[in-house]
Protein backbone atom coordinates (compact mmCIF):
# COMPACT_ATOMS: atom_id res chain seq x y z
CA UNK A 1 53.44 80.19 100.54
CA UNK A 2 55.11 83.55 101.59
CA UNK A 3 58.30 83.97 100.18
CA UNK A 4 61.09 85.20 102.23
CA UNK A 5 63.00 88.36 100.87
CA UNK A 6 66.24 89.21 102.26
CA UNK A 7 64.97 92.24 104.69
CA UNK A 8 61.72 90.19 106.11
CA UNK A 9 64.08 86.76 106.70
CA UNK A 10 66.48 89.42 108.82
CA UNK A 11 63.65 90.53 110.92
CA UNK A 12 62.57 86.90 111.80
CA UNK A 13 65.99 86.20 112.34
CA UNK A 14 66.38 89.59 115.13
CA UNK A 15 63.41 88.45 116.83
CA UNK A 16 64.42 85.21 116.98
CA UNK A 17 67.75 86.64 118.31
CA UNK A 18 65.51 88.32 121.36
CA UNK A 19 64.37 85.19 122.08
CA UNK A 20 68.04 83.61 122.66
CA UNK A 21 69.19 86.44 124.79
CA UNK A 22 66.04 85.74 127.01
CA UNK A 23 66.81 82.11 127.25
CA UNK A 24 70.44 83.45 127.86
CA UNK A 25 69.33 85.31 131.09
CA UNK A 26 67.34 82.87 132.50
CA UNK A 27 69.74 80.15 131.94
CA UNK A 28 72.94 82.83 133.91
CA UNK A 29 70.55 84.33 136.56
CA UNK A 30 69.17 80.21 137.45
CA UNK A 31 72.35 78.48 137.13
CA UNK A 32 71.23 76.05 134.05
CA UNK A 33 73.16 74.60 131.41
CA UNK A 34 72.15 75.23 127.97
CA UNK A 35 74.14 75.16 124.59
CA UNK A 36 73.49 76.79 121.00
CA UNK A 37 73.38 73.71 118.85
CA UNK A 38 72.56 72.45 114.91
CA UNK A 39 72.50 75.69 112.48
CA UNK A 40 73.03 78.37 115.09
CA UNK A 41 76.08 77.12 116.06
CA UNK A 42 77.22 75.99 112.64
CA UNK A 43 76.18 79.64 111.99
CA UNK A 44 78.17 80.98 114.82
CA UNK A 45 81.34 79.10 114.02
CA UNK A 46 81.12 80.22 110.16
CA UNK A 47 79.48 83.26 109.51
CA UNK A 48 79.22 84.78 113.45
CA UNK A 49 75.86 84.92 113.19
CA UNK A 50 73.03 83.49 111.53
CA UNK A 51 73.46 81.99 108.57
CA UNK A 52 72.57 84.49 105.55
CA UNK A 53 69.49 81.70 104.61
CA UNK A 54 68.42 80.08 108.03
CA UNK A 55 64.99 80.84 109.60
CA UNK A 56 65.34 79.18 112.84
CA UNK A 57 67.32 78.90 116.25
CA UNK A 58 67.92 75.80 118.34
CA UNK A 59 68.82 75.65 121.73
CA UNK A 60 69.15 72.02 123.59
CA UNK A 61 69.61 70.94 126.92
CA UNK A 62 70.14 67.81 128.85
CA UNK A 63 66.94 66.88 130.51
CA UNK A 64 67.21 67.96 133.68
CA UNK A 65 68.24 71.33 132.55
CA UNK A 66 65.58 71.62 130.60
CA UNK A 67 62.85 70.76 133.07
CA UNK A 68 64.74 73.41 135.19
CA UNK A 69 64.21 75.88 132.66
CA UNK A 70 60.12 74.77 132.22
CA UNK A 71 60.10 75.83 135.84
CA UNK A 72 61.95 78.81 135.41
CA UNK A 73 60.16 80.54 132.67
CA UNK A 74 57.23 80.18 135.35
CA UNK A 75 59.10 82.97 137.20
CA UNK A 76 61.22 84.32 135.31
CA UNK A 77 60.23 84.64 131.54
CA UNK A 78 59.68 87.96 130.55
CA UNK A 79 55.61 87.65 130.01
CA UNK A 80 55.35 91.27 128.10
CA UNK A 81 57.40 89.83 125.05
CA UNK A 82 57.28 86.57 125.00
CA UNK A 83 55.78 82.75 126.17
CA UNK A 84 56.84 79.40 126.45
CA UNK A 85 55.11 76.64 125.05
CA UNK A 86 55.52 72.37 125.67
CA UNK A 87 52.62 69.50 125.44
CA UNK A 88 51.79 69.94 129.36
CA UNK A 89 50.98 73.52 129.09
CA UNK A 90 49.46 74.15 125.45
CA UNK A 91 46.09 72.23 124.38
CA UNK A 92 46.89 70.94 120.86
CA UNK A 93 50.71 71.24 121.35
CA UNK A 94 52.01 68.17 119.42
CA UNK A 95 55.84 68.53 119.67
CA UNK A 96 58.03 66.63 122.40
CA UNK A 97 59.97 69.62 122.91
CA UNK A 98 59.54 72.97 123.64
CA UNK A 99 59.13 76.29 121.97
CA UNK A 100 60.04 80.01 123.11
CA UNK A 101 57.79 82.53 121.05
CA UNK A 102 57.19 85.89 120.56
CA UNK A 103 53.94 87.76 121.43
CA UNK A 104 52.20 90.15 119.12
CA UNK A 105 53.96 88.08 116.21
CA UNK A 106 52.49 85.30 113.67
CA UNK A 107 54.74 82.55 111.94
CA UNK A 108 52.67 79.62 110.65
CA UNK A 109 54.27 77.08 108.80
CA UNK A 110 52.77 75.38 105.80
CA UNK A 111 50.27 72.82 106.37
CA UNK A 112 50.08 73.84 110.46
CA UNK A 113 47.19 76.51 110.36
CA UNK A 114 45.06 74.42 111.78
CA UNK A 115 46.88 73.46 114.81
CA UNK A 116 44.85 74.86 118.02
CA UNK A 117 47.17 76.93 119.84
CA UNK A 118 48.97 80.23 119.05
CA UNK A 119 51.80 80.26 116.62
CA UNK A 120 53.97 83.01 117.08
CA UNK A 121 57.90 83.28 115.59
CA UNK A 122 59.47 81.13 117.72
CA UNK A 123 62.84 79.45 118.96
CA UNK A 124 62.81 75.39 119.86
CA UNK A 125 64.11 74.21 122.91
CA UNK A 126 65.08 70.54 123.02
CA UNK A 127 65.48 68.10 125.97
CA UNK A 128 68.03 65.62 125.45
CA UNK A 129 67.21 61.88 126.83
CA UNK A 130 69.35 58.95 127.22
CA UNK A 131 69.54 56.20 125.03
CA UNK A 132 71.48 53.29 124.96
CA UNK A 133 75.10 53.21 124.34
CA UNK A 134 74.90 49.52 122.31
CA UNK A 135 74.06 50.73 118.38
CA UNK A 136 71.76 47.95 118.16
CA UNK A 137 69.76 48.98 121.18
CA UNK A 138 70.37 52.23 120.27
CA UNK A 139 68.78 51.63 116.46
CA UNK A 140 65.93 49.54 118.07
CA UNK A 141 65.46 53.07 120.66
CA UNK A 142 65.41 55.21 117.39
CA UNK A 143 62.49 52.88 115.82
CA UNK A 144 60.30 53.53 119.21
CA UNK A 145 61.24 57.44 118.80
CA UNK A 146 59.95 57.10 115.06
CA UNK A 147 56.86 55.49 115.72
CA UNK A 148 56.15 57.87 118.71
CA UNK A 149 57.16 60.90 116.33
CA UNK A 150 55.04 59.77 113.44
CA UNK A 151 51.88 59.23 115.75
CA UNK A 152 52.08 63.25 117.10
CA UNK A 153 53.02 64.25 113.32
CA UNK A 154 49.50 62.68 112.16
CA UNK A 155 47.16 65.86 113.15
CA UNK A 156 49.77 67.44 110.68
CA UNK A 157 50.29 65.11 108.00
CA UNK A 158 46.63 64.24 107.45
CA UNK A 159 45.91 67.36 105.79
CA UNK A 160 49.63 68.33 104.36
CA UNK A 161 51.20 64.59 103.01
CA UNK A 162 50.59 64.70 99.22
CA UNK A 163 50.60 61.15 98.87
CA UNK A 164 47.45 59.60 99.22
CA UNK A 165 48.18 56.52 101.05
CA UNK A 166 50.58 57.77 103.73
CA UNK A 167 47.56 60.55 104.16
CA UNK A 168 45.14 57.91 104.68
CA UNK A 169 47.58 56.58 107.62
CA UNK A 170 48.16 59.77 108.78
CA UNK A 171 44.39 59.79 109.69
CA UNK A 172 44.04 56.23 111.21
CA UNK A 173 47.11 56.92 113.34
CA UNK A 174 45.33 60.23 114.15
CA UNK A 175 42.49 58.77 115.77
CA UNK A 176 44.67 57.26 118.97
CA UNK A 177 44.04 59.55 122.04
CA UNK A 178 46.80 62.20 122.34
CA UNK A 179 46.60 61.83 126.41
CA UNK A 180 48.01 57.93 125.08
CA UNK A 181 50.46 59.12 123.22
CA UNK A 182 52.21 61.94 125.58
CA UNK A 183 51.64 59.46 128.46
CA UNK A 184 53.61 56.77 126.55
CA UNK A 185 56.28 60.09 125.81
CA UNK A 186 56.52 60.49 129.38
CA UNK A 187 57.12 56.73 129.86
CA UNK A 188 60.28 56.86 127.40
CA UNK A 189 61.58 59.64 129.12
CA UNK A 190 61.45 58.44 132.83
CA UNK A 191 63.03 55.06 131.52
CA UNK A 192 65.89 57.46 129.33
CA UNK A 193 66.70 58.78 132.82
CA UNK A 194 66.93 55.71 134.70
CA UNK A 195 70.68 55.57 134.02
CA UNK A 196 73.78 57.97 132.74
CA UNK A 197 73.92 56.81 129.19
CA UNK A 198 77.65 58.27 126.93
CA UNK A 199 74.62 59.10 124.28
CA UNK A 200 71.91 60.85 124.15
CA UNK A 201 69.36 62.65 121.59
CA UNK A 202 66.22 64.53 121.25
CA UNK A 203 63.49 61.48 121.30
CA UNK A 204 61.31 63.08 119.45
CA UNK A 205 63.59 64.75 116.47
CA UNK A 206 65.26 62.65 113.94
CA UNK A 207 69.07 62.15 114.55
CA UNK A 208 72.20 61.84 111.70
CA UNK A 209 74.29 59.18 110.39
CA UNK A 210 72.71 56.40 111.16
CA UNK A 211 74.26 56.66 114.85
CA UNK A 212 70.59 57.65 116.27
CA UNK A 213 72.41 59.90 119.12
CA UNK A 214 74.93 62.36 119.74
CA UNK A 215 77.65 62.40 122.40
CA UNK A 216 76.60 63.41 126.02
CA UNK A 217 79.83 64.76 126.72
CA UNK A 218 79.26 67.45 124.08
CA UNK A 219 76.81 69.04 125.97
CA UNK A 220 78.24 68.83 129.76
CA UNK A 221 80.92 70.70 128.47
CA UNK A 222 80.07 74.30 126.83
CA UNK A 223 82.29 77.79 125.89
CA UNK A 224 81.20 80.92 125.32
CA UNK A 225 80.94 82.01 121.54
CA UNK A 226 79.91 84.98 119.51
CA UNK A 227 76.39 85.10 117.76
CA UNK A 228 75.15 88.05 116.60
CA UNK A 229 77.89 89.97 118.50
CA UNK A 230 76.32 88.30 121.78
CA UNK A 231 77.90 85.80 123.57
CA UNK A 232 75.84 82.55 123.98
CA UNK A 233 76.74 79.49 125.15
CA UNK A 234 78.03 76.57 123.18
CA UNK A 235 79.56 72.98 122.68
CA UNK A 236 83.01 73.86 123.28
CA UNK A 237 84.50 70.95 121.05
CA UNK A 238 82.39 72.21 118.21
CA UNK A 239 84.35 71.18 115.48
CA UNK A 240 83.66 67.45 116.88
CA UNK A 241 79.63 68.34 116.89
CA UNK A 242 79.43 70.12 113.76
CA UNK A 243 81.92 67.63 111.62
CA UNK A 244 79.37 64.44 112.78
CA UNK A 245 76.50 66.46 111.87
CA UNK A 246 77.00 68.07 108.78
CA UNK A 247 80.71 66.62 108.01
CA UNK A 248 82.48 69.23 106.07
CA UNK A 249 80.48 71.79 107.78
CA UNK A 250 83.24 74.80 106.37
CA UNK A 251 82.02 74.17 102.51
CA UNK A 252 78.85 76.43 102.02
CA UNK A 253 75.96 74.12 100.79
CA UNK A 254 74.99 74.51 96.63
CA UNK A 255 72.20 77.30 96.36
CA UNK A 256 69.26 74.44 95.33
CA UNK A 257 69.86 73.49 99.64
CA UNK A 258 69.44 76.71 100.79
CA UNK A 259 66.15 76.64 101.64
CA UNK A 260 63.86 78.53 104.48
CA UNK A 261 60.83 76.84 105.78
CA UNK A 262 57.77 77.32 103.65
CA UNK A 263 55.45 79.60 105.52
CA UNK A 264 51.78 80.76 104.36
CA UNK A 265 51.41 83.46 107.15
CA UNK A 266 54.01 85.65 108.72
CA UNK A 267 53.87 88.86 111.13
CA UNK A 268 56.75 90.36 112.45
């Protein structure tokens, strides 16, 4: 594992920062709705800017935003610098969501070497589905997202999990087609969408509290705020968001929690 000092973790962090303003000018120039959510906006709202440990950026947007952006990047995406990668256009690609990267860079996460596509530093851009408003239904939703999750996380976790038994599942559950799985994805999704649902999530990310969704209405309505001295786009009741997800999200975590992602490769 590479560890992180303080200069290389700032130039993963200004690339990734590249990477946000060219989401930023797709999303102004098409028209689409996107916000800054998890630790870049608990980083914007506390420090202005990344915070001093984090290694990643998240961007999320409702689902037919995001499929708006898919199509966008088509035209739009700056091809020189950077590309855009989600199941349907990456062999190999087992995330339900999608990734921004740069070119010309390398960032490959512990235990993911041997995934079959390119792994440049990268941003994630999530979709966010529907899901039922009833908790019950709601829990029974987040089982189905589990499963589903679990099942792509095999090709992973059959070489990486330590444990020898949830290794030798990993590989059994590795063995059922990934066409299967993505087509069942695709099912969940077009059912998430059948209806405007007050909740929603990322289907194929775990979710906090035991509330397995976040508020819809968080994400419909967004503010401008500072990152980096840019201006990005937002949840403008933030305090709302970040309170339910990390609850006293103004108290700096102990130093044994701040951690960056284990990485065994890195080019910048």
């Amino acid at each position: 594992m590479i560890a992180l000092s303080d200069e290389l973790l700032r130039k993963v962090q200004l690339t990734q920062l590249e990477m946000l303003v060219e989401v930023d000018k797709i999303c102004r120039k098409c028209g689409i709705r996107y916000n800054i959510i998890a630790g870049t906006l608990l980083g914007a709202v506390r420090h202005g800017g990344y915070i001093p440990w984090d290694d990643d950026a998240d961007v999320a947007m409702l689902r037919p935003e995001y499929e708006k952006f898919r199509t966008a990047c088509r035209t739009e995406l700056d091809t020189d610098r950077f590309y855009f990668q989600d199941h349907r256009n990456t062999k190999g690609y087992r995330w339900g969501y999608g990734k921004l990267r740069r070119k010309h860079t390398v960032f490959l996460r512990e235990g993911q070497e041997h995934m079959p596509y390119e792994q440049g530093i990268f941003i994630d851009i999530f979709p966010l589905d529907g899901v039922p408003d009833n908790l019950f239904l709601r829990s029974m939703k987040n089982l189905e997202c589990f499963c589903v999750r679990k099942i792509l996380w095999s090709r992973v976790g059959r070489y990486s999990e330590k444990n020898f038994w949830k290794r030798a599942i990993y590989q059994i559950l590795d063995r059922i087609p990934e066409k299967r799985v993505f087509q069942y994805y695709e099912k969940m999704i077009r059912r998430a969408g059948k209806r405007k649902t007050k909740m929603v999530r990322i289907l194929m990310f775990p979710t906090p509290n035991r509330m397995y969704g976040y508020y819809r209405a968080w994400y419909e309505h967004s503010a401008e705020i500072v990152f980096e001295g840019v201006k990005f786009w937002g949840i403008k009741n933030y305090n709302s968001y970040l309170t339910f997800k990390f609850g006293d999200y103004k108290q700096l975590p102990p130093p044994e929690k701040r951690k960056t992602h284990p990485v065994s490769r890195l080019v910048v």
